[in-house]
PDB file of N, CA and C in Angstrom:
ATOM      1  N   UNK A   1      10.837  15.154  -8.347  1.00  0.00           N
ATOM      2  CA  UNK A   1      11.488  13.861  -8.275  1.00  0.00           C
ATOM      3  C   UNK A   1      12.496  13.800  -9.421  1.00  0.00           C
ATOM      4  N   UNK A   2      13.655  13.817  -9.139  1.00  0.00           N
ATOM      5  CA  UNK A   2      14.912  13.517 -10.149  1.00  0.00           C
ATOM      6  C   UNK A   2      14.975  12.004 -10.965  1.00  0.00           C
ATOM      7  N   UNK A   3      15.510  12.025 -12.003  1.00  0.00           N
ATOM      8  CA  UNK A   3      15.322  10.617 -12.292  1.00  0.00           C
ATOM      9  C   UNK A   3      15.925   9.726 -11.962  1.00  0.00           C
ATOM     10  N   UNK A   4      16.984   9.210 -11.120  1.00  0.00           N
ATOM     11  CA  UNK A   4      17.390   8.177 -10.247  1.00  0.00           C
ATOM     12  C   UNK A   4      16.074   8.027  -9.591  1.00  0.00           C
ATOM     13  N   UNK A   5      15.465   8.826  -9.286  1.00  0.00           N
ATOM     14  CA  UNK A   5      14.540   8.455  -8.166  1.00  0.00           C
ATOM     15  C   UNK A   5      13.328   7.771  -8.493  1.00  0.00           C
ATOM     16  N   UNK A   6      12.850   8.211  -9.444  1.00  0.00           N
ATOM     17  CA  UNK A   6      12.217   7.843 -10.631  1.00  0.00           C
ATOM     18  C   UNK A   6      12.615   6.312 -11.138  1.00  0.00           C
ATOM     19  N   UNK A   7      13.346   6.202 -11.547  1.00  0.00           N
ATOM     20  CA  UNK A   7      14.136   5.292 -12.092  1.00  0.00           C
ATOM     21  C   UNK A   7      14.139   3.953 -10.811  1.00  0.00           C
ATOM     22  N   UNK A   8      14.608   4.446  -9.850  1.00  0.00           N
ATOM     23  CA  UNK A   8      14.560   3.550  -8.097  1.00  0.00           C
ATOM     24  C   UNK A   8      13.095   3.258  -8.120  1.00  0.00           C
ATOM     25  N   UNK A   9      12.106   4.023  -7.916  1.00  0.00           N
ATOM     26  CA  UNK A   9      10.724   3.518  -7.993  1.00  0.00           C
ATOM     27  C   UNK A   9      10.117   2.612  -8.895  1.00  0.00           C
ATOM     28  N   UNK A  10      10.593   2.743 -10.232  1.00  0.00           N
ATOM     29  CA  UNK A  10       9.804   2.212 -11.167  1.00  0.00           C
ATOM     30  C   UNK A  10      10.579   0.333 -11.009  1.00  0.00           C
ATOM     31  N   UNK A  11      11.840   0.490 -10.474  1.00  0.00           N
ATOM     32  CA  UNK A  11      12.324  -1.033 -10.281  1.00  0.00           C
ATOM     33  C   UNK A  11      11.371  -1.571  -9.157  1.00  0.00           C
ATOM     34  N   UNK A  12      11.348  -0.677  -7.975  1.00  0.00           N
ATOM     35  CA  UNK A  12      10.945  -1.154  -6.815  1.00  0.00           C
ATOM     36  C   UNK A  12       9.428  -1.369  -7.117  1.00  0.00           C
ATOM     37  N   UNK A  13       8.374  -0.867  -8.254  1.00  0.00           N
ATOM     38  CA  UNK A  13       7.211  -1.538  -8.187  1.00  0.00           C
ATOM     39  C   UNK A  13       7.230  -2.358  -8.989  1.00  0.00           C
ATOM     40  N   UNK A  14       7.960  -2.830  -9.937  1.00  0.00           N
ATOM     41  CA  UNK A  14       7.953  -3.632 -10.697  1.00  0.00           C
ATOM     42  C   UNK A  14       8.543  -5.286  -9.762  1.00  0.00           C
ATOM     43  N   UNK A  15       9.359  -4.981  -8.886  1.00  0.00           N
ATOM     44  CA  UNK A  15       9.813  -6.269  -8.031  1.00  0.00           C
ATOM     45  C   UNK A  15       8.602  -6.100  -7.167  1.00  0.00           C
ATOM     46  N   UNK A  16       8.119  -5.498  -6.862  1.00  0.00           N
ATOM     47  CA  UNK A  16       6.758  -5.349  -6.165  1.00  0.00           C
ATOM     48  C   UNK A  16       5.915  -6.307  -6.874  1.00  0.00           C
ATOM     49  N   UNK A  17       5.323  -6.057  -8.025  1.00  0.00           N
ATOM     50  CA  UNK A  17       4.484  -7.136  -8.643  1.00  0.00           C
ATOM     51  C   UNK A  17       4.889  -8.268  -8.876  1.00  0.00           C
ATOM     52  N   UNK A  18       6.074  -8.937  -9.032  1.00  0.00           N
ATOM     53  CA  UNK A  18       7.130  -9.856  -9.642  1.00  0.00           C
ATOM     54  C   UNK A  18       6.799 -10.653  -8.171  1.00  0.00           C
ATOM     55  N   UNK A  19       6.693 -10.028  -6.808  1.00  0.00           N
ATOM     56  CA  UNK A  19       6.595 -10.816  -5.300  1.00  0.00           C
ATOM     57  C   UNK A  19       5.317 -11.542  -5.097  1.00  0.00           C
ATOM     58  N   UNK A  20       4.230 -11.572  -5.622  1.00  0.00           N
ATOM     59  CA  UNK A  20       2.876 -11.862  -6.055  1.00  0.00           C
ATOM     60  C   UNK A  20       2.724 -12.161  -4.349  1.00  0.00           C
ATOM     61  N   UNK A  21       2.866 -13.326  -3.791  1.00  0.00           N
ATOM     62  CA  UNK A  21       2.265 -13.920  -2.287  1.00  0.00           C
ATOM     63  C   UNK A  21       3.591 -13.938  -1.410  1.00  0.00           C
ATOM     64  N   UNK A  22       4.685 -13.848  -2.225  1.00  0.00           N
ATOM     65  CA  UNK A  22       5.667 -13.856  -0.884  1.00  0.00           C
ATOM     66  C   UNK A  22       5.824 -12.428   0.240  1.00  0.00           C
ATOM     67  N   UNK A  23       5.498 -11.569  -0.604  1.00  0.00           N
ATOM     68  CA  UNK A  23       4.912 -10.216   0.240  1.00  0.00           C
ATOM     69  C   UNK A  23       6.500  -9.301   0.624  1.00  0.00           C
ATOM     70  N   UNK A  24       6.782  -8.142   0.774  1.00  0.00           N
ATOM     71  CA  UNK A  24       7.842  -7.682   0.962  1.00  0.00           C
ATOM     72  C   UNK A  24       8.019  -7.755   2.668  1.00  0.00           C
ATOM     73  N   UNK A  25       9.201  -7.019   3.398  1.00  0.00           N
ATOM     74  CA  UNK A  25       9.395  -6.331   4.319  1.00  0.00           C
ATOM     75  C   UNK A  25       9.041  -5.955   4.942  1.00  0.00           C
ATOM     76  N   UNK A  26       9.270  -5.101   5.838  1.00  0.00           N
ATOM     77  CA  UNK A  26       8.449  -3.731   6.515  1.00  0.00           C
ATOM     78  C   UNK A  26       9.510  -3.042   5.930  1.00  0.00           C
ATOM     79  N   UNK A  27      11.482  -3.180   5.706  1.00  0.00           N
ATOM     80  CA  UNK A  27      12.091  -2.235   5.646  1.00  0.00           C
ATOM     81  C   UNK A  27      11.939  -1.762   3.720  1.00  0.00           C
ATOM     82  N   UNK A  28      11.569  -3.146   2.794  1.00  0.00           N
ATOM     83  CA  UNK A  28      11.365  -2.470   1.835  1.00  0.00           C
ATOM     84  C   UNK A  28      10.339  -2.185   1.702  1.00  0.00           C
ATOM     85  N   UNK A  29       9.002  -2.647   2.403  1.00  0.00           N
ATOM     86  CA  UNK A  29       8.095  -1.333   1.865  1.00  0.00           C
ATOM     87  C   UNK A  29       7.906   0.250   1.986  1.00  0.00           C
ATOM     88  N   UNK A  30       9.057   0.823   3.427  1.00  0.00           N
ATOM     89  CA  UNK A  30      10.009   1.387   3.015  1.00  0.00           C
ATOM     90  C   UNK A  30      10.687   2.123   2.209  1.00  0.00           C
ATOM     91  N   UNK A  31      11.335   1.901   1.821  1.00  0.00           N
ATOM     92  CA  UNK A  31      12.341   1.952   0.979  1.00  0.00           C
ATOM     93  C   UNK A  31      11.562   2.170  -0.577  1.00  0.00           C
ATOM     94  N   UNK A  32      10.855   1.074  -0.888  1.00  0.00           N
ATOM     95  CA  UNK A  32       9.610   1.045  -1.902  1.00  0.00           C
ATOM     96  C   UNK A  32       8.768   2.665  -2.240  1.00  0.00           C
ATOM     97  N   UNK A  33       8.357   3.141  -0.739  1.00  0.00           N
ATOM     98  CA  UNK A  33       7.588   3.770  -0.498  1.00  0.00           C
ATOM     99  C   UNK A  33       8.561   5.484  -0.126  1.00  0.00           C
ATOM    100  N   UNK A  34       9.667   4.991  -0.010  1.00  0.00           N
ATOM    101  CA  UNK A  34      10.366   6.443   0.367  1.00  0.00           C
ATOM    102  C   UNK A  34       9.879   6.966   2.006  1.00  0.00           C
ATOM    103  N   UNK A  35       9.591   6.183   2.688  1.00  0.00           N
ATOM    104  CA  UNK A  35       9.115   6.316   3.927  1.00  0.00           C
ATOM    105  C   UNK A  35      10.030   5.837   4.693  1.00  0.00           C
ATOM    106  N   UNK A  36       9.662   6.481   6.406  1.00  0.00           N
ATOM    107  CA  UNK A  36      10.329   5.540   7.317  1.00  0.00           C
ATOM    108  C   UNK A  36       9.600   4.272   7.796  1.00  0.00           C
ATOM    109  N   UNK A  37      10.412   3.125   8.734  1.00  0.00           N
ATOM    110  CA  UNK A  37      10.289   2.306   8.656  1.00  0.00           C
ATOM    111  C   UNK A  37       9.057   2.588   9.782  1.00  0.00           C
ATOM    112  N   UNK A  38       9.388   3.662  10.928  1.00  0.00           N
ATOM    113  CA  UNK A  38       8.586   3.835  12.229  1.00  0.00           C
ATOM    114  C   UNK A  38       7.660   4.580  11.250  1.00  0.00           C
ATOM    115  N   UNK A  39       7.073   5.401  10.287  1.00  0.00           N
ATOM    116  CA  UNK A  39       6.016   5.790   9.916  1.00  0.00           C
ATOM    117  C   UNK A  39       4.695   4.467   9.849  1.00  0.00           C
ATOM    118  N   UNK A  40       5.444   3.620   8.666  1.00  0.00           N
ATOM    119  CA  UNK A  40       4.690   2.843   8.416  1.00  0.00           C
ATOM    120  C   UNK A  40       4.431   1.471   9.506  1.00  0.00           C
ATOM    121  N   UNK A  41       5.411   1.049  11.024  1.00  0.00           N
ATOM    122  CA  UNK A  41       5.012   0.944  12.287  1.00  0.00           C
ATOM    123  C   UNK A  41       3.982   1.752  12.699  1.00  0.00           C
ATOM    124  N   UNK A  42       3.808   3.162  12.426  1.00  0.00           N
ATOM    125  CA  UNK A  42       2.935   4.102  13.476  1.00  0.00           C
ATOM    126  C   UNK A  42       1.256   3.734  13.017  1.00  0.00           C
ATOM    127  N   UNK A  43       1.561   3.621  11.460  1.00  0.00           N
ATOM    128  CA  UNK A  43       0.151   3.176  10.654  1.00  0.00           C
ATOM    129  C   UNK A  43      -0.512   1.972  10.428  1.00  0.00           C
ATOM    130  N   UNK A  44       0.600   1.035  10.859  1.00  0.00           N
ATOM    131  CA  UNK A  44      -0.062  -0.323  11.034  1.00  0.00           C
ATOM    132  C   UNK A  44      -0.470  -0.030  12.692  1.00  0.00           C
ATOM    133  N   UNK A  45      -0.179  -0.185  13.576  1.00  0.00           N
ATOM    134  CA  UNK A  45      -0.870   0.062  14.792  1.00  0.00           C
ATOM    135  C   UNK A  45      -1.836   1.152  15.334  1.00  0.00           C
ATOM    136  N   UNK A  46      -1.999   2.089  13.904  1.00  0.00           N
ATOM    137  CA  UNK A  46      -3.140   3.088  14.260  1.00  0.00           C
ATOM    138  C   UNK A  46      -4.345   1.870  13.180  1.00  0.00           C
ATOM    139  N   UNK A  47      -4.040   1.045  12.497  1.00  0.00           N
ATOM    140  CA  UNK A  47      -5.368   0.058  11.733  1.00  0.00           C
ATOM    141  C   UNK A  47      -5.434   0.890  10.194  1.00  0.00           C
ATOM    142  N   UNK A  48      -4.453   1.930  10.060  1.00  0.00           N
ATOM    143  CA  UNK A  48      -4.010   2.294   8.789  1.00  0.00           C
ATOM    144  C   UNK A  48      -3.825   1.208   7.323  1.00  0.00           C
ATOM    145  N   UNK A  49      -2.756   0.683   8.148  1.00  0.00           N
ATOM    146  CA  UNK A  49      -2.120  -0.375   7.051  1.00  0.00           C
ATOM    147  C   UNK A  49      -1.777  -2.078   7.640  1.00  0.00           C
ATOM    148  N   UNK A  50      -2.142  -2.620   7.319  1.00  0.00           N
ATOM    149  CA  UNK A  50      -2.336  -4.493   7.876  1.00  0.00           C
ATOM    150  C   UNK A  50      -1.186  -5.209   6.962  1.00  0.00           C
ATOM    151  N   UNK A  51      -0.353  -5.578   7.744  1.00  0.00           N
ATOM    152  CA  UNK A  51       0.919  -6.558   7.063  1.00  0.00           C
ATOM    153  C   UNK A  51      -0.080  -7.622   6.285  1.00  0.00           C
ATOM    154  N   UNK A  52      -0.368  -8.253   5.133  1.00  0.00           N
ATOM    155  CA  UNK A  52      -0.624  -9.210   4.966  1.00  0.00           C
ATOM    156  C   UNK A  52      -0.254 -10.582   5.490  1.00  0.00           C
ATOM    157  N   UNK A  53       0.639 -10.556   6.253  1.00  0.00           N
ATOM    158  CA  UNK A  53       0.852 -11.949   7.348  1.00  0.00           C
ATOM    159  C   UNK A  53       1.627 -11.632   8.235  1.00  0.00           C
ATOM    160  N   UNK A  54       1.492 -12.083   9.389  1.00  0.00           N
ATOM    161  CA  UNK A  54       2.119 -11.678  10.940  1.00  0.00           C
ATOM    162  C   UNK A  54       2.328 -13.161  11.143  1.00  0.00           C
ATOM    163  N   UNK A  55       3.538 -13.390  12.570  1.00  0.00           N
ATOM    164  CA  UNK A  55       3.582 -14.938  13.012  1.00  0.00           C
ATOM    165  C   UNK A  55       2.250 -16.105  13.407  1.00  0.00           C
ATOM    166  N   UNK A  56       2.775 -16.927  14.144  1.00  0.00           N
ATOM    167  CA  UNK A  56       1.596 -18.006  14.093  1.00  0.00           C
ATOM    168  C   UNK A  56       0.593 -17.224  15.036  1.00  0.00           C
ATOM    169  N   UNK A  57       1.472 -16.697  15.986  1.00  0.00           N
ATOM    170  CA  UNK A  57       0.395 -16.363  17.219  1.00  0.00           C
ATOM    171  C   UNK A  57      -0.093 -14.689  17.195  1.00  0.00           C
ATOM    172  N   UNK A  58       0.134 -14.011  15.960  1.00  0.00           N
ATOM    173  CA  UNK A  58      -0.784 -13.080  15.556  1.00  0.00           C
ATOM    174  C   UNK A  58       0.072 -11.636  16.332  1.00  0.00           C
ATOM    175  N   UNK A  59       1.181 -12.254  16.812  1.00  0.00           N
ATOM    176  CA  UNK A  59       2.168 -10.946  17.060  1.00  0.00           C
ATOM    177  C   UNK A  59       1.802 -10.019  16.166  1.00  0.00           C
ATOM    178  N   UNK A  60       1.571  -8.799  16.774  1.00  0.00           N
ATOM    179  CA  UNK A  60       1.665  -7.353  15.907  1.00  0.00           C
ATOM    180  C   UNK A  60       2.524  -6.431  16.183  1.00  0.00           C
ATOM    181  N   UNK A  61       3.723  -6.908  16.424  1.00  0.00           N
ATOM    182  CA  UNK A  61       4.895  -6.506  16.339  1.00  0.00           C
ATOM    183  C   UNK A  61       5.978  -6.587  15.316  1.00  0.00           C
ATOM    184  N   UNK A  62       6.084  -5.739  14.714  1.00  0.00           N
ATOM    185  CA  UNK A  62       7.445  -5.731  13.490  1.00  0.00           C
ATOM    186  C   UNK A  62       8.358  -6.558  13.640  1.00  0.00           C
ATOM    187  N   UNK A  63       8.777  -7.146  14.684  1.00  0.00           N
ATOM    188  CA  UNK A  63       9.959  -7.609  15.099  1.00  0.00           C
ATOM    189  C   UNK A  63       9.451  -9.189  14.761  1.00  0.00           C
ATOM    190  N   UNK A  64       8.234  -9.638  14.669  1.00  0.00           N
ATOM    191  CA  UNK A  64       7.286 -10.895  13.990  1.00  0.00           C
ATOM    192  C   UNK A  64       8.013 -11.274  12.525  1.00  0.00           C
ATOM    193  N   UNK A  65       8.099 -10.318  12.094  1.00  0.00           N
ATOM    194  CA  UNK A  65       8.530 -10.525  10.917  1.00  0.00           C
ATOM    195  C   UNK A  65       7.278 -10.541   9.912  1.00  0.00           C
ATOM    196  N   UNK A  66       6.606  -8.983   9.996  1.00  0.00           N
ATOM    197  CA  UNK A  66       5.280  -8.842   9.036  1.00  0.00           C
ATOM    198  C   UNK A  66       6.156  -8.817   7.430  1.00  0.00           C
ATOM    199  N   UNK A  67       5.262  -9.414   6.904  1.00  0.00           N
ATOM    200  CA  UNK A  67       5.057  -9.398   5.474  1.00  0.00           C
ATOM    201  C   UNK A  67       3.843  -8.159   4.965  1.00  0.00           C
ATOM    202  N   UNK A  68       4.038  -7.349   3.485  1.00  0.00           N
ATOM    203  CA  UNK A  68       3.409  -6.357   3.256  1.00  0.00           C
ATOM    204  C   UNK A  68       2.754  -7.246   1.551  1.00  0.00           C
ATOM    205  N   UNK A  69       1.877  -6.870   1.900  1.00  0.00           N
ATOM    206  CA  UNK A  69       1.144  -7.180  -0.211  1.00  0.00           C
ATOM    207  C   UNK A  69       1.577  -5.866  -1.207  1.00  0.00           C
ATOM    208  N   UNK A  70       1.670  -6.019  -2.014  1.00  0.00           N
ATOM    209  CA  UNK A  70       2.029  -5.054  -2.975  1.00  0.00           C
ATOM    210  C   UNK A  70       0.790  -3.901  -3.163  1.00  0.00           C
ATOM    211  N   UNK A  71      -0.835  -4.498  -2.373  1.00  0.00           N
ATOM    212  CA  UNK A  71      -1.209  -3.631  -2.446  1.00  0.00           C
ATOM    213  C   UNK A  71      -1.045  -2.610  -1.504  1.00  0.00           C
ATOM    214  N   UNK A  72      -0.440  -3.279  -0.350  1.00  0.00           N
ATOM    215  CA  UNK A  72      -0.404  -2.150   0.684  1.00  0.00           C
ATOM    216  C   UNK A  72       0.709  -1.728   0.469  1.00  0.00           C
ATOM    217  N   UNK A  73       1.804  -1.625  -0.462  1.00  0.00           N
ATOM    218  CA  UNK A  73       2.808  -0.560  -0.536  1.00  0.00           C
ATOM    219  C   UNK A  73       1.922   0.182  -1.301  1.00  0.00           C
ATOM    220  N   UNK A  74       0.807   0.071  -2.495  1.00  0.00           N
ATOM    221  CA  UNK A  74       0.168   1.401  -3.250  1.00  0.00           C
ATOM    222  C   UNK A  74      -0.458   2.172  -2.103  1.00  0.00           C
ATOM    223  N   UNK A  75      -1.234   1.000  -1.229  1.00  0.00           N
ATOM    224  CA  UNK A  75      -2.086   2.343  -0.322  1.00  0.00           C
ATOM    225  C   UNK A  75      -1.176   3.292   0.764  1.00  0.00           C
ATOM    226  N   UNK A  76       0.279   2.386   1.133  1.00  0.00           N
ATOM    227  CA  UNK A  76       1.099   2.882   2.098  1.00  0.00           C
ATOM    228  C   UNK A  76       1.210   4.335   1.234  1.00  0.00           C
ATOM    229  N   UNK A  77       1.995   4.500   0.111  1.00  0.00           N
ATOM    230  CA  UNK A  77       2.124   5.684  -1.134  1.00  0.00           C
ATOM    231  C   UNK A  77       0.926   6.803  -1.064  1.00  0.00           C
ATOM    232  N   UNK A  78      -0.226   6.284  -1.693  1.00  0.00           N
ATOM    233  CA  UNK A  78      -1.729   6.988  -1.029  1.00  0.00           C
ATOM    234  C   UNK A  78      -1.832   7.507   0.164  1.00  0.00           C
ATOM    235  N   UNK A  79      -1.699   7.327   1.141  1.00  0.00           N
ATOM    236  CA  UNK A  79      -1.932   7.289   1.965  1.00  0.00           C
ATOM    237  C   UNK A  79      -0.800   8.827   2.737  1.00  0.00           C
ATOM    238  N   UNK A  80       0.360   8.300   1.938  1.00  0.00           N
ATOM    239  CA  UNK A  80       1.493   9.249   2.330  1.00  0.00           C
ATOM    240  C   UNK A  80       1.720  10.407   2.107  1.00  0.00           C
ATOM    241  N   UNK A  81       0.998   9.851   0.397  1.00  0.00           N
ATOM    242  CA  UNK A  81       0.948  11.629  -0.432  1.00  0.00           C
ATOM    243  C   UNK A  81      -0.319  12.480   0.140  1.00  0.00           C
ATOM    244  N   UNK A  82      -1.954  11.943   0.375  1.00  0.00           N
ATOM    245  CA  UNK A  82      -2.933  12.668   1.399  1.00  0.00           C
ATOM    246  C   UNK A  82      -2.194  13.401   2.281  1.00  0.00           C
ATOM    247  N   UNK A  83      -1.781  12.569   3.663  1.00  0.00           N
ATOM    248  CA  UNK A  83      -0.739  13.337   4.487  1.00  0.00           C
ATOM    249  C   UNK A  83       0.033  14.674   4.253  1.00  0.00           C
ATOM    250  N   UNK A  84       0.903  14.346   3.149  1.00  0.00           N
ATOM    251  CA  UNK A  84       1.287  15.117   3.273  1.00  0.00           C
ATOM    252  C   UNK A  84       0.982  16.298   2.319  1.00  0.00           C
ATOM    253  N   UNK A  85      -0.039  16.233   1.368  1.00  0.00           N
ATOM    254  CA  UNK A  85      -0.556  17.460   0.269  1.00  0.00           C
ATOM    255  C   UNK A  85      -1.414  17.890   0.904  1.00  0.00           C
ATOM    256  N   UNK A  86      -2.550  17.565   1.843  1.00  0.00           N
ATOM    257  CA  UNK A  86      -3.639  18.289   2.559  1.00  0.00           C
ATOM    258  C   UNK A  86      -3.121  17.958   4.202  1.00  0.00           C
ATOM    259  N   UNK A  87      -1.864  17.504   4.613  1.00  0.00           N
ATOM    260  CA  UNK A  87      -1.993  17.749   6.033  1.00  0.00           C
ATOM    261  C   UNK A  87      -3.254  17.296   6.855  1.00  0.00           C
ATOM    262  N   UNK A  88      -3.307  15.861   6.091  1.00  0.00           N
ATOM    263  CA  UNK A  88      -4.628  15.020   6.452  1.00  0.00           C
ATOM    264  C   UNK A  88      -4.262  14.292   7.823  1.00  0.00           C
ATOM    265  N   UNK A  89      -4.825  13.926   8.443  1.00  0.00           N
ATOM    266  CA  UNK A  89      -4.754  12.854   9.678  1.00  0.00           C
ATOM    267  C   UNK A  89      -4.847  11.804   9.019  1.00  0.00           C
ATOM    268  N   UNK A  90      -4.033  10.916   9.794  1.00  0.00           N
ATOM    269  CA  UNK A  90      -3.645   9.496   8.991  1.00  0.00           C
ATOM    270  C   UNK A  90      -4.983   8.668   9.037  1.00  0.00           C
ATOM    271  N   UNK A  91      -5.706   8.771   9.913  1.00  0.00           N
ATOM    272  CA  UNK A  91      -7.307   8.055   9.766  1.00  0.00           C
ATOM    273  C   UNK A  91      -8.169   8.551   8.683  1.00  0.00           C
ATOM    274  N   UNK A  92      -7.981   9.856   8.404  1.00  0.00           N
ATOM    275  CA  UNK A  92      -8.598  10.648   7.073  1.00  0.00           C
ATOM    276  C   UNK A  92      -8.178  10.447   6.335  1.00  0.00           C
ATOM    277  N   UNK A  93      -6.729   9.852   5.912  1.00  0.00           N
ATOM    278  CA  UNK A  93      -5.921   9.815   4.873  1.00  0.00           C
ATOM    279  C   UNK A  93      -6.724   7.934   4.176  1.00  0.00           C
ATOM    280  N   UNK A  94      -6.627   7.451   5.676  1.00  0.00           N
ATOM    281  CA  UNK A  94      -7.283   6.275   5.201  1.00  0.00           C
ATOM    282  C   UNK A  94      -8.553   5.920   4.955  1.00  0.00           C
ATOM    283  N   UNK A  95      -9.332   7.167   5.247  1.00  0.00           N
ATOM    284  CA  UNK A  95     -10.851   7.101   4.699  1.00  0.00           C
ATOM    285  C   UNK A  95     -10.991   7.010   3.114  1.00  0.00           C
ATOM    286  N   UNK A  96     -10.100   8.438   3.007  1.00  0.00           N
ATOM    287  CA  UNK A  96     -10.251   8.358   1.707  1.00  0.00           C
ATOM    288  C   UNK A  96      -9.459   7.666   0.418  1.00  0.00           C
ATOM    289  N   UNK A  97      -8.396   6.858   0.944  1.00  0.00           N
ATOM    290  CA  UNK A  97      -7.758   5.718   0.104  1.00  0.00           C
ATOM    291  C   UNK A  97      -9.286   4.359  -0.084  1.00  0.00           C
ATOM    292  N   UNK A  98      -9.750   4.147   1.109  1.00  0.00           N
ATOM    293  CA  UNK A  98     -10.570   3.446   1.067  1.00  0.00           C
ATOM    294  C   UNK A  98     -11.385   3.712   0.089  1.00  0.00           C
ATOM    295  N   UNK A  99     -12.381   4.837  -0.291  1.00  0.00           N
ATOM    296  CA  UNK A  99     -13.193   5.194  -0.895  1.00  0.00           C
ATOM    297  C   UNK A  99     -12.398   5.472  -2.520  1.00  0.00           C
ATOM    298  N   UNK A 100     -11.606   5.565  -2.526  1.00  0.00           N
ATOM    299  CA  UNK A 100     -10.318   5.877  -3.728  1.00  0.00           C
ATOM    300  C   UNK A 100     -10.670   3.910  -4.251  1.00  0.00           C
ATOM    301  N   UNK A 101     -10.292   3.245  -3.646  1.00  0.00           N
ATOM    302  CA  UNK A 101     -10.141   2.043  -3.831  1.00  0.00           C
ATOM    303  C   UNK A 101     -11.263   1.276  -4.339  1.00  0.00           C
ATOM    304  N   UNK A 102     -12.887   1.829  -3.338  1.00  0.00           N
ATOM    305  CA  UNK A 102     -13.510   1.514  -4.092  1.00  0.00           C
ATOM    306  C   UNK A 102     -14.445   1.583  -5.262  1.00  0.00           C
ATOM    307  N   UNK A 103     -13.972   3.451  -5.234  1.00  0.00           N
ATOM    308  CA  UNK A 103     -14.329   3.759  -6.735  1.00  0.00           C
ATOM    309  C   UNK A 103     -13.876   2.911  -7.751  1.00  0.00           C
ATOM    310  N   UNK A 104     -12.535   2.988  -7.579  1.00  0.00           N
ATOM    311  CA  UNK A 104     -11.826   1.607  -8.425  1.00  0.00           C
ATOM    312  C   UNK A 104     -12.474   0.392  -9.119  1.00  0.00           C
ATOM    313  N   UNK A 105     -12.973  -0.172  -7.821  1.00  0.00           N
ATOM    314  CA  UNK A 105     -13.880  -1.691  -8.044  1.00  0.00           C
ATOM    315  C   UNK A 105     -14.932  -1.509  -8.775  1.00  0.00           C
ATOM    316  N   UNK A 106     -15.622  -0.552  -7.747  1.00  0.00           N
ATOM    317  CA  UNK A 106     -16.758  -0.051  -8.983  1.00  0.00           C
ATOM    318  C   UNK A 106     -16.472   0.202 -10.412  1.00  0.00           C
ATOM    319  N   UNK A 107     -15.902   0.703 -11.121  1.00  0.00           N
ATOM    320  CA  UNK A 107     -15.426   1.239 -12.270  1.00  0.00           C
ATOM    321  C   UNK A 107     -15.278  -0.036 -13.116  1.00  0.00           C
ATOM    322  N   UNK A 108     -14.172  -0.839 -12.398  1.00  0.00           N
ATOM    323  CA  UNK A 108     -14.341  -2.073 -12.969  1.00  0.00           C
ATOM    324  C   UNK A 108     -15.215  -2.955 -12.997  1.00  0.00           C
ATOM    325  N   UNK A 109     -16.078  -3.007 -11.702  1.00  0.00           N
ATOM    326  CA  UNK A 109     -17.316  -4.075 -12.352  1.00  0.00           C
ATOM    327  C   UNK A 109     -18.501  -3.267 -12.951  1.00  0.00           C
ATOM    328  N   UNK A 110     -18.604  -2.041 -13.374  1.00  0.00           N
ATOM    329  CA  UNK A 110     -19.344  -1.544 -14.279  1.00  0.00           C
ATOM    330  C   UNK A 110     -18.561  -1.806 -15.873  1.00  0.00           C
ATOM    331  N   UNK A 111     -17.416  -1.503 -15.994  1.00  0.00           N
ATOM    332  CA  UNK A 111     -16.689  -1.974 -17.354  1.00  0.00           C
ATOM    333  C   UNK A 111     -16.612  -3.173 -17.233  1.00  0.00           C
ATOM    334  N   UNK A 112     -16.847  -4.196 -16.674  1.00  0.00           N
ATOM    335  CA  UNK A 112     -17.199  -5.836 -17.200  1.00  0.00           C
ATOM    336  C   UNK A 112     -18.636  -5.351 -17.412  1.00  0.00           C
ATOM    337  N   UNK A 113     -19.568  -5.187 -16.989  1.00  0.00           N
ATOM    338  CA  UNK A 113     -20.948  -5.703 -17.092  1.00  0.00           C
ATOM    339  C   UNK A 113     -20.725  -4.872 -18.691  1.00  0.00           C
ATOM    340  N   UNK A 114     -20.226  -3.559 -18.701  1.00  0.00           N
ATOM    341  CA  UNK A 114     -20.323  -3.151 -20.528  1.00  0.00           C
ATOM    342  C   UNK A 114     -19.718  -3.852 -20.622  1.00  0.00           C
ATOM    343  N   UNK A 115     -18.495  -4.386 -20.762  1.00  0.00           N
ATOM    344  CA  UNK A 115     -17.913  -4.971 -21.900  1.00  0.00           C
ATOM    345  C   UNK A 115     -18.885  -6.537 -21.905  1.00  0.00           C
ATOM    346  N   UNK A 116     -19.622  -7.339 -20.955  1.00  0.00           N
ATOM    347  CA  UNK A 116     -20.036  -8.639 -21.289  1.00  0.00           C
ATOM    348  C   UNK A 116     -21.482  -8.415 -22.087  1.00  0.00           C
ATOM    349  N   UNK A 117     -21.982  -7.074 -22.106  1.00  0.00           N
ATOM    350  CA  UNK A 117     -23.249  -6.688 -22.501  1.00  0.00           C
ATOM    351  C   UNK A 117     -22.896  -6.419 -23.908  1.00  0.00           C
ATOM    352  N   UNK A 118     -21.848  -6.031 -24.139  1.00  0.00           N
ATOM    353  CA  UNK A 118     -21.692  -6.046 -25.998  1.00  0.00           C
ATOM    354  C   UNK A 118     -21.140  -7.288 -26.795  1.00  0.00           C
ATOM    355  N   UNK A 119     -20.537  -7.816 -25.502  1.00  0.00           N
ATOM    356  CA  UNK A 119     -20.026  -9.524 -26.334  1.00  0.00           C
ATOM    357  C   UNK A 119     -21.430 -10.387 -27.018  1.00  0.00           C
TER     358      UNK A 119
END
């Protein structure tokens, strides 16, 4: 990765967090993500990746005008790099973001319970 590119990412997650509930795109998560727009179409309708809000009547069509959470541009990223470093299937790719994610949680509610056990 060259550093423009570098440089392009580190803006695009930073306006990423800065969006808190208004949620991005489909074309910048995207763009965000260095992906195409039909990839991340192919993975929301395989149950990959879930717009954080679709229209009133639950259209799951892009053309709805889905909104993305900033977490699902990290897992869209996850999800992309699996793919493509082990030539994972996108359902495998999302097994193991899942389990990635909730090592995570875990980690953290074991470092609260230490950190409230020494307060």
């Amino acid at each position: 990765m060259n550093q423009s590119n570098i440089s392009t990412w580190a803006i695009a997650v930073e306006s990423v967090e800065l969006l808190g509930d208004d949620g991005l795109t489909l074309e910048q998560v995207a763009q965000a993500c260095s992906l195409s727009s039909q990839w991340l179409i192919n993975r929301v309708h395989a149950g990959v990746l879930a717009p954080a809000a679709v229209d009133a009547n639950g259209d799951i069509s892009p053309s709805s005008g889905w909104r993305f959470s900033s977490a699902t541009v990290m897992r869209a990223r996850r999800v992309a790099e699996l793919e493509r470093c082990f030539d994972a299937d996108p359902q495998l790719a999302a097994l193991t973001v899942d389990l990635m994610e909730e090592v995570a949680l875990l980690r953290k509610r074991v470092q609260k319970a230490v950190d409230s056990g020494n307060g």
